[in-house]
C-alpha atoms as a PDB file:
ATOM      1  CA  UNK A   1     -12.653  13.687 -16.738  1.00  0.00           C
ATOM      2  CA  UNK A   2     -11.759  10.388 -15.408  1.00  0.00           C
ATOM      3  CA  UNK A   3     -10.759  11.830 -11.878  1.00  0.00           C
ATOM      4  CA  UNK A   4     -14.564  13.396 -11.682  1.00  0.00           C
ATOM      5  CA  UNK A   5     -15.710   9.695 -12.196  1.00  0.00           C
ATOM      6  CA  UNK A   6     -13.435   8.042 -10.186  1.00  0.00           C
ATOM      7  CA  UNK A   7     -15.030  10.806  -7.276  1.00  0.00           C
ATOM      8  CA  UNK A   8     -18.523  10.188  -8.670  1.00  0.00           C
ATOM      9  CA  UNK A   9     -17.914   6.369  -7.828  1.00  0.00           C
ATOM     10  CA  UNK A  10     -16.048   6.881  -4.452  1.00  0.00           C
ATOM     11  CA  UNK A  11     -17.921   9.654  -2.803  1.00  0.00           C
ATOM     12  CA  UNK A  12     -21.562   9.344  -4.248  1.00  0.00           C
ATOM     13  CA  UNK A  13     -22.268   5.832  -5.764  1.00  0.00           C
ATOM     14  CA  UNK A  14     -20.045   4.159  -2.653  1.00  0.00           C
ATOM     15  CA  UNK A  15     -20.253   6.727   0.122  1.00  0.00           C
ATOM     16  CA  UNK A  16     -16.946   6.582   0.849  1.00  0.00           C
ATOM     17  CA  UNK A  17     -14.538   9.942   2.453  1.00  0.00           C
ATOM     18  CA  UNK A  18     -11.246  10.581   3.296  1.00  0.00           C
ATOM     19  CA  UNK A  19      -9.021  11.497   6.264  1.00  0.00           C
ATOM     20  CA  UNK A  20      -5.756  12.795   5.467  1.00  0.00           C
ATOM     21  CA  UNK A  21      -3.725  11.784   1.751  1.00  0.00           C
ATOM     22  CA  UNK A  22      -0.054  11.307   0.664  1.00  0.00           C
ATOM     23  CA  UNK A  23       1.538  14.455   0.234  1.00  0.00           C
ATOM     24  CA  UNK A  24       2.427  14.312  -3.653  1.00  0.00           C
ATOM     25  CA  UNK A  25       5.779  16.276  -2.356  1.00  0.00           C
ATOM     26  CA  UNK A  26       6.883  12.301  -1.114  1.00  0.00           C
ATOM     27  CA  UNK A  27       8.536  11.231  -4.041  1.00  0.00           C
ATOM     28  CA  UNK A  28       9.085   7.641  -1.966  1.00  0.00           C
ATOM     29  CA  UNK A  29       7.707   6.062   0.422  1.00  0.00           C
ATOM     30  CA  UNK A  30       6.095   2.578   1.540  1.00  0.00           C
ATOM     31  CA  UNK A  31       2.039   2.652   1.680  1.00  0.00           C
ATOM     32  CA  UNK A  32       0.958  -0.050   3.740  1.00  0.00           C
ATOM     33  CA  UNK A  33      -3.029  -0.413   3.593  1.00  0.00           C
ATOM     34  CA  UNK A  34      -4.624  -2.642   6.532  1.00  0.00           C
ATOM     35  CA  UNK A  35      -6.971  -4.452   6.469  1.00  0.00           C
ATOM     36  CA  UNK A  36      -7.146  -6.757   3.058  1.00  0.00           C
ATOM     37  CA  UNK A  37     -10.036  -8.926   3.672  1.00  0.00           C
ATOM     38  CA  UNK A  38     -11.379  -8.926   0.053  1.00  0.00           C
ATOM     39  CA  UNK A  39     -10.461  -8.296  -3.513  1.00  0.00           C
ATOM     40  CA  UNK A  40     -12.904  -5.192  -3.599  1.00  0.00           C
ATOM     41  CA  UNK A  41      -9.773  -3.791  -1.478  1.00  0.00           C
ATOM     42  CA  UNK A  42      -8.143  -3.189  -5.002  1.00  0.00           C
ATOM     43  CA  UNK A  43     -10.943  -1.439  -6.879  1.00  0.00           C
ATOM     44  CA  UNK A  44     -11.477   1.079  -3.899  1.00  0.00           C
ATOM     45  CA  UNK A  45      -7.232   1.401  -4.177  1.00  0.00           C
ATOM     46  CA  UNK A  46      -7.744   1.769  -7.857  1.00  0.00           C
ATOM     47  CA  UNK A  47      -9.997   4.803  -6.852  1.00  0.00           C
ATOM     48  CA  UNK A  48      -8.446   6.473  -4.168  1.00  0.00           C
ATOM     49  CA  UNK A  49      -5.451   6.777  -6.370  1.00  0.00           C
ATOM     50  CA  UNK A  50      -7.191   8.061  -9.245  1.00  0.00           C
ATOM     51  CA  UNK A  51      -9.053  10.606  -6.949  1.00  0.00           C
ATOM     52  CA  UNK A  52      -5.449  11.483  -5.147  1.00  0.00           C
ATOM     53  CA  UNK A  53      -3.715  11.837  -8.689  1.00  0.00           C
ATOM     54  CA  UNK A  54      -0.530  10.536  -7.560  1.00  0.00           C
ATOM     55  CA  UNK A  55       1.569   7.966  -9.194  1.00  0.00           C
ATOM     56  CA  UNK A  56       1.376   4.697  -6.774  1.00  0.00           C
ATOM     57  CA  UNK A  57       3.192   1.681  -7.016  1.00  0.00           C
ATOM     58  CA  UNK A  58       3.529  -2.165  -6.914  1.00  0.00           C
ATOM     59  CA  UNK A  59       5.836  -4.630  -7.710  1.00  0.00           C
ATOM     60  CA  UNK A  60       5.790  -8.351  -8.744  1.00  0.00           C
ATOM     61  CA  UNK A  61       7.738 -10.961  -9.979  1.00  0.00           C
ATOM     62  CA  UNK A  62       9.155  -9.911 -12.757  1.00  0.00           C
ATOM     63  CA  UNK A  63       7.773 -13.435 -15.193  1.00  0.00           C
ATOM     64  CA  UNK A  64       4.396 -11.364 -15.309  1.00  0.00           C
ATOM     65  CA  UNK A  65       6.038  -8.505 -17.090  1.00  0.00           C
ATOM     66  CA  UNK A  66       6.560 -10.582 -20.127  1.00  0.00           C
ATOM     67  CA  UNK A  67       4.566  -9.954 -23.076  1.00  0.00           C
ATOM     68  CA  UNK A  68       1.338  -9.668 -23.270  1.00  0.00           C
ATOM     69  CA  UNK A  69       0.468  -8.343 -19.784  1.00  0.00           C
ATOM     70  CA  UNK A  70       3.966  -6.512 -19.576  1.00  0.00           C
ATOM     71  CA  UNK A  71       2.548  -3.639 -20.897  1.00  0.00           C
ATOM     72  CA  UNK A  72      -0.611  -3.743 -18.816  1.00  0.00           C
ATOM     73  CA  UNK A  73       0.858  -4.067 -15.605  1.00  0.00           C
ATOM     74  CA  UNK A  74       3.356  -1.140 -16.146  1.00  0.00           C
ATOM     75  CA  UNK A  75       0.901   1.241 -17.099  1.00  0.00           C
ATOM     76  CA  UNK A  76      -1.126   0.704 -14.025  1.00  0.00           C
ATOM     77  CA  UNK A  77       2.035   1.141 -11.493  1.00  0.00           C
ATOM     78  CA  UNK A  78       3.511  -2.179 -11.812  1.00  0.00           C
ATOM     79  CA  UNK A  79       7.397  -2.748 -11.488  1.00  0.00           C
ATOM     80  CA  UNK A  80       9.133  -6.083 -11.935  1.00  0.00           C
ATOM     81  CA  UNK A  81      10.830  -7.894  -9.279  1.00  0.00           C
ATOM     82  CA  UNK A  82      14.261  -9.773 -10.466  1.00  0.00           C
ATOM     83  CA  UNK A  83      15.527 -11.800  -7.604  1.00  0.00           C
ATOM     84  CA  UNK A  84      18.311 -13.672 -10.002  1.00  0.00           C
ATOM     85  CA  UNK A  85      21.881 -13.880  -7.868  1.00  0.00           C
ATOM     86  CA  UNK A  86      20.044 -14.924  -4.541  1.00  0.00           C
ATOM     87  CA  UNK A  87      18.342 -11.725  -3.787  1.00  0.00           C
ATOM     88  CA  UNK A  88      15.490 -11.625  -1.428  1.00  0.00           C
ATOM     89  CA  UNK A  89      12.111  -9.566  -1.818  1.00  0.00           C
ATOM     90  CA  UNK A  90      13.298  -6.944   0.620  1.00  0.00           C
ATOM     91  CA  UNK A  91      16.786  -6.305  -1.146  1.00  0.00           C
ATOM     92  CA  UNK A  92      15.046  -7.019  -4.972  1.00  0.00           C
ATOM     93  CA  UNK A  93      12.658  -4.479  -4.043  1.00  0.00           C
ATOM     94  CA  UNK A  94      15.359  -1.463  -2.377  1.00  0.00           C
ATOM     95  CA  UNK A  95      16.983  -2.591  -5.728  1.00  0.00           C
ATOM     96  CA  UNK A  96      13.763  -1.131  -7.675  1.00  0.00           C
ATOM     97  CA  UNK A  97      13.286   2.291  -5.614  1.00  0.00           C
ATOM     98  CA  UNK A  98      17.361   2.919  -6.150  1.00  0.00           C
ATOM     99  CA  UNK A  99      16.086   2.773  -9.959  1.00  0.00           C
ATOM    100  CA  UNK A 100      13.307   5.098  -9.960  1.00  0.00           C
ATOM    101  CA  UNK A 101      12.846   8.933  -8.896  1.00  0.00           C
ATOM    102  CA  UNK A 102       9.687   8.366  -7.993  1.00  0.00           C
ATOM    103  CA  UNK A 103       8.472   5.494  -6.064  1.00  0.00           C
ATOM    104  CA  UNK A 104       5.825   5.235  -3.857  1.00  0.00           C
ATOM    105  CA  UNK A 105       4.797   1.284  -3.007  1.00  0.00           C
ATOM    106  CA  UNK A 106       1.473   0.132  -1.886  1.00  0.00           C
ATOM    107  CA  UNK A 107       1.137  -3.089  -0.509  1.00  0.00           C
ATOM    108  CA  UNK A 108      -0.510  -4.752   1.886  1.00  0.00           C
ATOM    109  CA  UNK A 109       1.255  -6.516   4.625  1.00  0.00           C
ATOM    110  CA  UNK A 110      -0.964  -8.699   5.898  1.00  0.00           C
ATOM    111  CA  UNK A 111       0.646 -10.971   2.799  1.00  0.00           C
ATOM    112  CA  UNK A 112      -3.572 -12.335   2.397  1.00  0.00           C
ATOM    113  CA  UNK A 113      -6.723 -11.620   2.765  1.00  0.00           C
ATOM    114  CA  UNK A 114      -7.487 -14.455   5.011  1.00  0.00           C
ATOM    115  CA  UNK A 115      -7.607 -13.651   8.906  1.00  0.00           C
ATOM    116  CA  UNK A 116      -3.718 -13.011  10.240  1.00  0.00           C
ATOM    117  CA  UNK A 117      -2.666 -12.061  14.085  1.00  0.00           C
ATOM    118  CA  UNK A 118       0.544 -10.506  12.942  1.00  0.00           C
ATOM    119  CA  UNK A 119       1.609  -8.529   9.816  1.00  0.00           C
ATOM    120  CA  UNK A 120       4.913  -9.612   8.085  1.00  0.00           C
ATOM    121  CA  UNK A 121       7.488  -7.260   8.191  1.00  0.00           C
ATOM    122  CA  UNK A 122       8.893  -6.968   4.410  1.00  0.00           C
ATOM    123  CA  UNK A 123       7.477  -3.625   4.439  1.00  0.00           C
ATOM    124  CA  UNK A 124       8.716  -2.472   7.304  1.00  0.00           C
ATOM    125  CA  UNK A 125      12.836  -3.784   6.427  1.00  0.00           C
ATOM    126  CA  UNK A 126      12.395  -2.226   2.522  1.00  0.00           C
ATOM    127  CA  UNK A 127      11.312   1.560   4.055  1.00  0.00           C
ATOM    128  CA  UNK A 128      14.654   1.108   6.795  1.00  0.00           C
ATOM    129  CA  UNK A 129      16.816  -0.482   3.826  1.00  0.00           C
ATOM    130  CA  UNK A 130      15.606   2.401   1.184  1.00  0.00           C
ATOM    131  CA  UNK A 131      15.400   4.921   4.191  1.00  0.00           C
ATOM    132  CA  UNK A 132      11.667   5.833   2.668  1.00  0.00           C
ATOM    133  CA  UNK A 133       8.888   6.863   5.142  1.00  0.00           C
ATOM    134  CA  UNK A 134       6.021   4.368   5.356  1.00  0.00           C
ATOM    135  CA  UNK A 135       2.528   5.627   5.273  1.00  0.00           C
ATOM    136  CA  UNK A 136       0.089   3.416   6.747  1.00  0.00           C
ATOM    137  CA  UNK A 137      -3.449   3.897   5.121  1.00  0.00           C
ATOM    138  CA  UNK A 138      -6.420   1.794   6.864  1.00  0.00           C
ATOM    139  CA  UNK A 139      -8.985   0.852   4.601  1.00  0.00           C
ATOM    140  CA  UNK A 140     -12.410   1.223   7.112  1.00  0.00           C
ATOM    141  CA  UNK A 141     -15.621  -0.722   5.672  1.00  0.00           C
ATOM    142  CA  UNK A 142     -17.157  -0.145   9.103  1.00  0.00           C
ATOM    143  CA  UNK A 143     -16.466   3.531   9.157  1.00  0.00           C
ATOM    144  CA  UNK A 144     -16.626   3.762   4.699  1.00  0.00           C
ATOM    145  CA  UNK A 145     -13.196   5.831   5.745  1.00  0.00           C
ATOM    146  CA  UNK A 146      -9.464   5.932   3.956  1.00  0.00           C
ATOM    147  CA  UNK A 147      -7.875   7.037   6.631  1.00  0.00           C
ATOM    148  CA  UNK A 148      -4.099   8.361   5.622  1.00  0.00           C
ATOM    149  CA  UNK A 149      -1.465   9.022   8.691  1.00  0.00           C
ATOM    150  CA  UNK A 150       1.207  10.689   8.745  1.00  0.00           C
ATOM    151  CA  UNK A 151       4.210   9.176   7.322  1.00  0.00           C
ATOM    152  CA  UNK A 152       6.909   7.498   9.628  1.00  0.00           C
ATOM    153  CA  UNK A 153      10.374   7.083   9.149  1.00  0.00           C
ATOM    154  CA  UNK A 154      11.260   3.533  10.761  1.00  0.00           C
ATOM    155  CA  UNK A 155      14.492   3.853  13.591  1.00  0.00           C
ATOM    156  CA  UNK A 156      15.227  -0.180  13.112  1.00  0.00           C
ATOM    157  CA  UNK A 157      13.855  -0.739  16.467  1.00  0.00           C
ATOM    158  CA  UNK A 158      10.794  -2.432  14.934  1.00  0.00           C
ATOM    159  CA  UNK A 159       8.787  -3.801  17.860  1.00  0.00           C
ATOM    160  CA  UNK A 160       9.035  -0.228  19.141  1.00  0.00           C
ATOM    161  CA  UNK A 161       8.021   1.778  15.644  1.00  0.00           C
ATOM    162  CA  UNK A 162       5.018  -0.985  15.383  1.00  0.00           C
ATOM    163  CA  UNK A 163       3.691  -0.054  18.584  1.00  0.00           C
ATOM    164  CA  UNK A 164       3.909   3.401  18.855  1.00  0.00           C
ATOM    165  CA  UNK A 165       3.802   5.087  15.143  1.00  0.00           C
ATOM    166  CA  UNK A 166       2.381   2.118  12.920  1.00  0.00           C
ATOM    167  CA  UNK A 167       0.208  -0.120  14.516  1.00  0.00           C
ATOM    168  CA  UNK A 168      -2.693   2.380  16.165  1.00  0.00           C
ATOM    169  CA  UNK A 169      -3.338   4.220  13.338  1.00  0.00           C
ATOM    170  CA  UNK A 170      -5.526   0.672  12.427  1.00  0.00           C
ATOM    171  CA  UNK A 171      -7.086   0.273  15.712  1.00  0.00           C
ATOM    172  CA  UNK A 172     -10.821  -0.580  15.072  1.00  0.00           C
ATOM    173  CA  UNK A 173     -10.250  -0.065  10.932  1.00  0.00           C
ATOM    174  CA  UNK A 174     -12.888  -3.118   9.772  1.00  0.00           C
ATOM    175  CA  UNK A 175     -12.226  -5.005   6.574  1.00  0.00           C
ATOM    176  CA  UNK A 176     -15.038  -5.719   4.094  1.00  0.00           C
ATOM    177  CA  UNK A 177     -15.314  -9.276   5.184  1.00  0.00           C
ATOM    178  CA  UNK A 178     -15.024  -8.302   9.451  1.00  0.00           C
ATOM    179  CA  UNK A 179     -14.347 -11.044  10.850  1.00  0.00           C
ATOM    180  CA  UNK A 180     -10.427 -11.268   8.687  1.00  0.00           C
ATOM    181  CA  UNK A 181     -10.081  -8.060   9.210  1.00  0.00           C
ATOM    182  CA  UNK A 182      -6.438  -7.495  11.361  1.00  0.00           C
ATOM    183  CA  UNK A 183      -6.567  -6.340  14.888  1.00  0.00           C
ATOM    184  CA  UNK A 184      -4.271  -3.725  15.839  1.00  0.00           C
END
């Protein structure tokens, strides 16, 4: 019932379509979704995962998974962070896919959705350190697209994996707000 709305919403109401999805088979993996020009960017996520009927993930610090939005954010995908004993985001967050058997983390690594030239590379050091594929998913306004590639499993050369498997699959993608929206 709720997947029929969520498609109701996203295909008729919005006008939205898809090209490609994650394979529910990929137990793991890092979704990176460019560009993130607006906070609309999360209600059309919220969708596309309902319509996909996959389990997708995020992660936070782990101080908002104290009571009372604990709960909340843990039914919705949410996994906390604990970067006690010096551990950075990267390491904190191999720490959480060791600990689940599924895990599949969206995030967006533009980091903001102001305007940004270059996309940080967290995402790309947590799929090598987990050895997960990334999937990158570009979010089209222009186009009313989700367009899903295929995944990629990073080689540690990054300037190399960026250019050739990540970065053109968002070539001409435009954000909801254009004129943040990252050029690839």
């Amino acid at each position: 019932m709720r997947q029929r709305l969520y498609k109701f919403i996203f295909f008729r109401l919005l006008g939205w379509k898809f090209i490609g999805s994650v394979d529910p088979n990929i137990k793991k993996c890092v979704i990176i979704v460019v560009p993130h020009t607006s906070n609309l960017d999360f209600i059309i996520g919220l969708l596309v995962r309902g319509i996909w009927n996959i389990k997708i993930n995020f992660v936070g610090k782990k101080e908002l998974f104290a009571f009372p939005f604990g709960y909340y954010f843990r039914s919705v995908g949410g996994a906390p962070l604990d970067r006690s004993g010096g551990k950075n985001n990267v390491d904190a967050t191999v720490e959480v896919f060791n600990q689940h058997e599924i895990f599949r983390l969206a995030m967006s690594p533009e980091g903001t959705r102001k305007k940004v030239t270059e996309l940080r590379t967290g995402f790309y050091y947590i799929a090598l350190k987990a050895n997960v594929p990334i999937i990158p998913v570009a979010l089209d306004y222009g186009k009313k697209e989700v367009r899903t590639g295929s995944p990629v499993y990073v080689t540690g050369n990054y300037e190399e994996d960026m250019k050739q498997f990540i970065l053109p699959h968002f070539k001409n993608a435009i954000g909801k707000i254009p004129e943040r929206s990252f050029e690839a």
